[in-house]
Protein backbone atom coordinates (compact mmCIF):
# COMPACT_ATOMS: atom_id res chain seq x y z
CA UNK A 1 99.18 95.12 130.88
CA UNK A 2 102.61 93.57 129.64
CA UNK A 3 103.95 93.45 126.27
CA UNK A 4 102.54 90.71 125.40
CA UNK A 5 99.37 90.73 126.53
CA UNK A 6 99.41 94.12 124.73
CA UNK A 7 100.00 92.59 121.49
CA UNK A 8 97.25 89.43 121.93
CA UNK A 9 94.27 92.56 122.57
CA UNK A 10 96.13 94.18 119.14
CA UNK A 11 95.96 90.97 117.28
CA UNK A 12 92.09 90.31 118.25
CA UNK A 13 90.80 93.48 117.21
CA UNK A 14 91.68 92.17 113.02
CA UNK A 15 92.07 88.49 113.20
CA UNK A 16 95.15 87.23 110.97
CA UNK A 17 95.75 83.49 109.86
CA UNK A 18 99.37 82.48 111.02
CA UNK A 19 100.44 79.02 109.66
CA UNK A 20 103.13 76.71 111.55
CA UNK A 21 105.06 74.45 109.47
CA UNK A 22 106.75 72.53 112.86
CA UNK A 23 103.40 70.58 113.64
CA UNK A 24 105.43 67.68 114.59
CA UNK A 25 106.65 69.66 117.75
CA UNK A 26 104.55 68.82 121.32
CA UNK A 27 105.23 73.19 122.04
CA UNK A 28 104.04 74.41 118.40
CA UNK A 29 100.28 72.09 118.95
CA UNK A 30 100.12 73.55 122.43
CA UNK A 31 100.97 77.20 121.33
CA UNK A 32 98.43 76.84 118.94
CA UNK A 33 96.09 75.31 121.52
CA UNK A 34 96.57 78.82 123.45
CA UNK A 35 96.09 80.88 120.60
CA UNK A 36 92.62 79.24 119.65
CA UNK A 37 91.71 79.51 123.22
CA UNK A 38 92.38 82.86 124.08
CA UNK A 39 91.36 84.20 120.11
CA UNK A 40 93.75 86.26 118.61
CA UNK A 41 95.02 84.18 115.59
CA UNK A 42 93.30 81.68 113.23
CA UNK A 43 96.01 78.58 112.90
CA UNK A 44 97.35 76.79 109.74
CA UNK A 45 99.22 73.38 111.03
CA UNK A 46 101.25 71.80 108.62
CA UNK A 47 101.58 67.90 108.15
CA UNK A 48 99.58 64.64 107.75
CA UNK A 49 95.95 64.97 109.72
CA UNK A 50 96.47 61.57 111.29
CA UNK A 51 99.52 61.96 113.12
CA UNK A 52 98.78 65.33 113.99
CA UNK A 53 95.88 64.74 115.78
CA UNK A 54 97.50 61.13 117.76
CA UNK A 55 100.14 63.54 118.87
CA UNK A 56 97.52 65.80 119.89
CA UNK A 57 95.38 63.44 121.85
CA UNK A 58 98.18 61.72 123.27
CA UNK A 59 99.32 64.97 125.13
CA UNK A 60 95.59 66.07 125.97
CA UNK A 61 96.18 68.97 123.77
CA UNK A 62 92.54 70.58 121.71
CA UNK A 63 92.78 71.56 117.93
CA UNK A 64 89.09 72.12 117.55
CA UNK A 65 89.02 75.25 115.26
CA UNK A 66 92.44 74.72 114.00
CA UNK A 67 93.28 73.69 110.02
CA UNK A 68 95.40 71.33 109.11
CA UNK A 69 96.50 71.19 105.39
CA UNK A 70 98.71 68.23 104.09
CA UNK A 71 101.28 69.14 101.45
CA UNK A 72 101.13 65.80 99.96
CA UNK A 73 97.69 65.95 99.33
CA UNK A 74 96.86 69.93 98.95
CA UNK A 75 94.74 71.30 96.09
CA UNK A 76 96.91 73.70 95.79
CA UNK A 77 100.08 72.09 95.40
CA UNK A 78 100.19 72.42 91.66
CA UNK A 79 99.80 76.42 91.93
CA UNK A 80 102.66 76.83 94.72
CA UNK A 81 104.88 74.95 92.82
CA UNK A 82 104.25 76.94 89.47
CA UNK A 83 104.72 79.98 91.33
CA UNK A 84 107.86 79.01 93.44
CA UNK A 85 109.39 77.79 90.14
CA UNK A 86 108.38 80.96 87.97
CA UNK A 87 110.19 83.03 91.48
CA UNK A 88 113.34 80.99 91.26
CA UNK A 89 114.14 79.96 88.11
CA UNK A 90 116.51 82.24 87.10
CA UNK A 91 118.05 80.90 90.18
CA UNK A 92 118.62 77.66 88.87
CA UNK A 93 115.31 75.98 89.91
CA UNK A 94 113.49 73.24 88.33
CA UNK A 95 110.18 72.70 88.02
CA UNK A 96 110.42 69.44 89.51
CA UNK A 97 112.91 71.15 92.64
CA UNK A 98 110.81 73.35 93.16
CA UNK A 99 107.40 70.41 93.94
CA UNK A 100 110.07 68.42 95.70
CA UNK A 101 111.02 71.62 97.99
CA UNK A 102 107.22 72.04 99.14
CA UNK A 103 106.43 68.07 99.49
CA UNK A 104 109.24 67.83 101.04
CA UNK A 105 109.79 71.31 103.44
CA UNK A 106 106.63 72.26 105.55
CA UNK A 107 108.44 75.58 105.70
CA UNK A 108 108.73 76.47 102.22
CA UNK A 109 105.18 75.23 102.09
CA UNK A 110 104.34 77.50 104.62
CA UNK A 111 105.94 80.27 103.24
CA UNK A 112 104.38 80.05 99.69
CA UNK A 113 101.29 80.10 101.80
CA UNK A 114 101.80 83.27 102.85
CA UNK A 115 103.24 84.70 99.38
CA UNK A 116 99.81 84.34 97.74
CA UNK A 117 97.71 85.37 100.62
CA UNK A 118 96.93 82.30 101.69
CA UNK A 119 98.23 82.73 104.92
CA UNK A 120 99.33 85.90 107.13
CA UNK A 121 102.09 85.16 108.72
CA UNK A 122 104.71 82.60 109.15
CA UNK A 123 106.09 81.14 112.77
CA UNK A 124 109.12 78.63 113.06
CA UNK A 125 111.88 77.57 114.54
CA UNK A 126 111.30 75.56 117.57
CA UNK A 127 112.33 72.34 116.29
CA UNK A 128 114.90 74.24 113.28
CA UNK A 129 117.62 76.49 112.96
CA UNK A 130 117.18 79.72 112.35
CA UNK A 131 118.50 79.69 108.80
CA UNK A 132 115.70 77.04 107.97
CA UNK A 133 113.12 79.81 108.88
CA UNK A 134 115.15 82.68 106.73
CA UNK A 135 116.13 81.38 104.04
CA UNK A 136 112.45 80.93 102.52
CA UNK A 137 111.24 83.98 103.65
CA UNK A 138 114.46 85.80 102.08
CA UNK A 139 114.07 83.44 98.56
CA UNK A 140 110.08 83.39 97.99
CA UNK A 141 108.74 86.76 99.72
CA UNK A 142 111.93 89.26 100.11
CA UNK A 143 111.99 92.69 100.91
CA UNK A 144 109.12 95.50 100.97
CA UNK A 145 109.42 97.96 98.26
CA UNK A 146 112.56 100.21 99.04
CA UNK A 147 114.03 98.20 101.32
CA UNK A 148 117.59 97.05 100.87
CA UNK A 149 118.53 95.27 104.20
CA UNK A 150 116.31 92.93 105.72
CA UNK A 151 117.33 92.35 109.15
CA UNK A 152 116.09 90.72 112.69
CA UNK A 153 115.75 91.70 115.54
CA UNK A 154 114.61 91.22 119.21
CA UNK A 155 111.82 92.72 121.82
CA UNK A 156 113.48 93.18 125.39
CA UNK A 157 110.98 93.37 127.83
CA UNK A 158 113.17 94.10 131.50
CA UNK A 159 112.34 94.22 134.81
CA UNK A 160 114.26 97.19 135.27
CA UNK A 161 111.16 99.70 133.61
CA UNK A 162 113.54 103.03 133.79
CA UNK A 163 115.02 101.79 130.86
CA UNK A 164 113.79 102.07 127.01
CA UNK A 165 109.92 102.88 127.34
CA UNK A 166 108.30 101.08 130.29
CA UNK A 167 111.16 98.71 129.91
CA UNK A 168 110.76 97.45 126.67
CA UNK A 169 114.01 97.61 124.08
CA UNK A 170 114.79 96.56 120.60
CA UNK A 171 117.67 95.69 119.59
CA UNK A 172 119.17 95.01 116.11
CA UNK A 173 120.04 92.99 114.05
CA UNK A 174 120.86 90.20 116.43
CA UNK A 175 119.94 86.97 114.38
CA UNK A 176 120.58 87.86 110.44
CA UNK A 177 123.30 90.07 108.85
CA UNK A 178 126.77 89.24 110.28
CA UNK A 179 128.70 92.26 109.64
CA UNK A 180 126.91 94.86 107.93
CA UNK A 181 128.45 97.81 106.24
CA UNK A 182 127.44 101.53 107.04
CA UNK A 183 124.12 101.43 103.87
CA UNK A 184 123.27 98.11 105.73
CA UNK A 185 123.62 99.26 109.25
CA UNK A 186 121.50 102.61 108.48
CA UNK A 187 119.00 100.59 107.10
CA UNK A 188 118.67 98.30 110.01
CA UNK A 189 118.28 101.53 112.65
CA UNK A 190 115.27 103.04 110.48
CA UNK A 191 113.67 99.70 109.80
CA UNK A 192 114.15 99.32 113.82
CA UNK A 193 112.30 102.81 114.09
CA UNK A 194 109.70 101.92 112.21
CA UNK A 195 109.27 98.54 113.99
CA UNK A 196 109.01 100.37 117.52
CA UNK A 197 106.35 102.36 116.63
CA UNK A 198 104.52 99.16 115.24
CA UNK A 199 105.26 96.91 117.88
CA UNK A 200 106.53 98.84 121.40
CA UNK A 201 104.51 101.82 121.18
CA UNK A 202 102.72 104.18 118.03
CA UNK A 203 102.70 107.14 120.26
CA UNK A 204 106.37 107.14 122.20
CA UNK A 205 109.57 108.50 120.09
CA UNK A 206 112.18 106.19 118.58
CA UNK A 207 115.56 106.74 119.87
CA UNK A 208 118.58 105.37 118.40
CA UNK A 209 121.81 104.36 119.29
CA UNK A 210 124.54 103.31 117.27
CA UNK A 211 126.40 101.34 119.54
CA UNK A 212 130.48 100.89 119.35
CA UNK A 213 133.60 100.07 121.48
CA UNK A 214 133.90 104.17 121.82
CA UNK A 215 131.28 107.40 121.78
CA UNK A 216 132.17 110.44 120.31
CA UNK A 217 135.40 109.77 119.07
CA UNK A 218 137.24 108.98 122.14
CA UNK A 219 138.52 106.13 119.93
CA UNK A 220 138.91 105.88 116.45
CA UNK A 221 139.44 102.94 114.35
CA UNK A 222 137.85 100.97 110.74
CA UNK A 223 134.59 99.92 112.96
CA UNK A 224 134.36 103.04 115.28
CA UNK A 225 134.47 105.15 111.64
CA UNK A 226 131.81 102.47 110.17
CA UNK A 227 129.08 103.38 112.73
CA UNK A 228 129.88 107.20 112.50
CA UNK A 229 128.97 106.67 108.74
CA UNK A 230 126.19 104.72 109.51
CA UNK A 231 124.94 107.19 112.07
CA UNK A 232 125.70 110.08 109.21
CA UNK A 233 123.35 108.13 106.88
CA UNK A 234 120.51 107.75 109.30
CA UNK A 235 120.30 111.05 109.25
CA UNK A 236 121.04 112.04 105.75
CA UNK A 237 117.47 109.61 104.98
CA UNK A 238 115.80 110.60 108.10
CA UNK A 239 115.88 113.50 109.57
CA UNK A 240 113.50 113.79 111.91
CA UNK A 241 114.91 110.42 113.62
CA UNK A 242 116.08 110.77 116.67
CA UNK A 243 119.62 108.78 116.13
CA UNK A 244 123.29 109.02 117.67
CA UNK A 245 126.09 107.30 117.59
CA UNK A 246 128.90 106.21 117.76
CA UNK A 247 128.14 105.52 121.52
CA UNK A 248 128.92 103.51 124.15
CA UNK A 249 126.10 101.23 125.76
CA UNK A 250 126.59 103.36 129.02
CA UNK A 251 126.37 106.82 127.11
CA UNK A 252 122.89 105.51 125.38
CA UNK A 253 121.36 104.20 128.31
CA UNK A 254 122.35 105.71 131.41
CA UNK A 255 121.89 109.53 131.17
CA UNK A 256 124.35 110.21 134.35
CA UNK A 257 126.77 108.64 131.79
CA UNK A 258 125.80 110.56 128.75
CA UNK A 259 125.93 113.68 130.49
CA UNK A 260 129.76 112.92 130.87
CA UNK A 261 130.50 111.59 127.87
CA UNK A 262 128.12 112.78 125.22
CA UNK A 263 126.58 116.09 126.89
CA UNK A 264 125.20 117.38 123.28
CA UNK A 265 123.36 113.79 122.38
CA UNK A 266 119.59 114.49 121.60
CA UNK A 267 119.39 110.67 123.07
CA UNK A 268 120.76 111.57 126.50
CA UNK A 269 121.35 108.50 127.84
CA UNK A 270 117.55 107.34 126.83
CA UNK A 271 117.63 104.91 124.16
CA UNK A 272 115.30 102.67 123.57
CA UNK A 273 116.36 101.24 120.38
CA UNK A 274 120.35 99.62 120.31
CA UNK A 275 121.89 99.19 117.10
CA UNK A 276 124.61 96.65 117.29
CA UNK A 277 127.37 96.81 114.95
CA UNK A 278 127.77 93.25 114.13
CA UNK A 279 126.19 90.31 114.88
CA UNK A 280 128.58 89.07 117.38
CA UNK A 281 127.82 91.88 119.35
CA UNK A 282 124.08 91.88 118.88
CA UNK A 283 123.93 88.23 119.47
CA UNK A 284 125.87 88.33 122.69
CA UNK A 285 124.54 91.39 124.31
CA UNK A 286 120.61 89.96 124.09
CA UNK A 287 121.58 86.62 125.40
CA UNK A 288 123.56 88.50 128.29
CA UNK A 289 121.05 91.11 128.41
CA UNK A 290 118.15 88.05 129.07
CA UNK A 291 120.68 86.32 131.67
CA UNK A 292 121.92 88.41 133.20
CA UNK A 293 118.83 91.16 133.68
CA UNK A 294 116.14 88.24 133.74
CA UNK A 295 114.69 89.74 130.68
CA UNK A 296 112.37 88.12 128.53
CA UNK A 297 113.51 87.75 124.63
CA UNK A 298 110.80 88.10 121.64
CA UNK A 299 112.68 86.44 118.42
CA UNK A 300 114.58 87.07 115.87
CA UNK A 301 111.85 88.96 114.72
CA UNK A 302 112.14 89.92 110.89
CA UNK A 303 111.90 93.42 109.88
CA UNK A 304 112.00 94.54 106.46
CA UNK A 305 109.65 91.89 104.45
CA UNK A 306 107.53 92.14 102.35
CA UNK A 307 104.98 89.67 104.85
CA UNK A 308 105.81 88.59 108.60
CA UNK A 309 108.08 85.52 108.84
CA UNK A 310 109.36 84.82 112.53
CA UNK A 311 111.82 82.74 114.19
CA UNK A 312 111.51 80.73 117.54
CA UNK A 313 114.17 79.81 119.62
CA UNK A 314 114.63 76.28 119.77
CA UNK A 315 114.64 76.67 123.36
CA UNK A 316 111.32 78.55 123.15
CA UNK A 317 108.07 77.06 125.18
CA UNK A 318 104.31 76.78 124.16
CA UNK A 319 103.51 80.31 125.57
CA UNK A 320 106.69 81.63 123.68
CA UNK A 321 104.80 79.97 120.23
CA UNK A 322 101.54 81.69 121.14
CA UNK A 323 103.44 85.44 121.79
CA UNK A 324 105.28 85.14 118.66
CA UNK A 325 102.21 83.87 116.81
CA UNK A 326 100.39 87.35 117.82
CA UNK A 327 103.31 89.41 117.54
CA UNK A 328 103.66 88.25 113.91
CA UNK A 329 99.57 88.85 114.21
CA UNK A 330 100.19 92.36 114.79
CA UNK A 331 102.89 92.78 112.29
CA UNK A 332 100.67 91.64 109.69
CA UNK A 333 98.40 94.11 109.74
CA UNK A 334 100.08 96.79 108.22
């Protein structure tokens, strides 16, 4: 069974309601087509019924057992707004901003939605940048308790199965925090940890490495010494983690390599969790990482809220909607 396939039998075994504010988007009605179909989600669409449904019909596409709530015309409207206000006011947000925002941005609809328990989860993106999908989720439901650093990250499922377990990878934070200190960058590996064992596999060991330009100090410079503290902090909060760093991308993944350059490292050339030290890195080694290997690429997933908001590349196809939908399915039932 593949990742994703794994993750739809999760989802259907405690149903979750995932709401998608992009309704006007051909790939977001036929993700949600799939999802219906094949049962492991209940749907929110966003939008006006009407037009909805045309776009539907016109592309032969089902939304029998699917809501559909209009923000201009929601019962609820009233409440979101007093709450979004009452969250942001201190901020600088009106009352009458705040109903504008939600008439006016299916996504901050969405994501009040899920605040109040309304809804699960959150998917978006296809038709928005990713910022349009954060910045909600960061303003109206913001971190679990004791986290500092929410961050994103991505699923990696390769061809190549020697690698991470079975072939499956995270790696972080690849769509959020552009340069994170050392307290940041610690906090992204054990929120990565914890999102393994959620997502990749409850039973396998998290192994992290804190990538850099150099491993063990066979280089030293402001960034190689900002992932040793990092690495140092890891283990000052978690122990029992299995984390090293700084390392190479060859000393964490190929254990010929580690052997040579980091014969002590409890990862041994094994990782199956990358920590990238900025997001130039993290952002360039997925993308060459999916190129390059032929790997498939699950998000920016968000790690570190206090409910599951997800991103979809823009790029992304109906059957990428429906895997996000029940990997955000999955997250949701913690």
């Amino acid at each position: 069974m593949n990742f994703i396939d794994r993750m739809k039998e999760l989802a259907k075994k405690d149903l979750k309601t995932i709401v998608l504010p992009e309704s006007d988007d051909v790939r977001i009605l036929k993700g949600a087509e799939i999802v219906i179909n094949e049962g492991f989600a209940n749907i929110i669409l966003l939008g006006n019924e009407t037009d909805i449904t045309k776009k539907a019909n016109e592309n032969n596409i089902d939304l029998k057992n699917i809501q559909i709530i209009d923000p201009q015309n929601s019962e609820k409207l009233d409440y979101y707004t007093e709450t979004l206000y009452e969250l942001r006011k201190e901020k600088g947000l009106s009352y009458e901003e705040a109903r504008k925002l939600l008439l006016e941005n299916t996504r901050y609809f969405g994501t009040m939605m899920v605040k109040v328990g309304d809804a699960d989860g959150l998917v978006s993106g296809a038709s928005h940048p990713t910022s349009d999908t954060l910045r909600p989720a960061l303003q109206i439901i913001k971190g679990a308790k004791g986290v500092k650093t929410v961050s994103a990250f991505f699923i990696m499922v390769l061809n190549d199965k020697e690698f991470g377990e079975d072939g499956v990878m995270i790696f972080a934070d690849c769509g959020m925090n552009e340069n994170p200190d050392s307290e940041a960058l610690s906090d992204i590996a054990i929120s990565s940890s914890k999102s393994f064992n959620e997502l990749v596999s409850s039973q396998a060991v998290p192994k992290v490495a804190m990538l850099s330009y150099s491993t063990k100090g066979s280089a030293k410079s402001e960034l190689t010494e900002k992932v040793v503290s990092a690495t140092n902090l890891v283990k000052e909060k978690c122990p029992d983690l299995l984390v090293d760093g700084e390392m190479q991308l060859d000393s964490a993944i190929v254990p010929e390599v580690a052997k040579l350059k980091a014969p002590e490292s409890k990862i041994a050339g094994n990782a199956n969790i990358l920590i990238f030290p900025d997001l130039n890195s993290g952002n360039i080694g997925y993308k060459l990482t999916q190129r390059f290997a032929h790997a498939q690429a699950y998000g920016p997933l968000c790690q570190g809220l206090d409910k599951p908001v997800n991103d979809l590349s823009r790029g992304c196809s109906s059957e990428d909607v429906a895997g996000i939908v029940a990997i955000t399915a999955v997250q949701a039932k913690k």
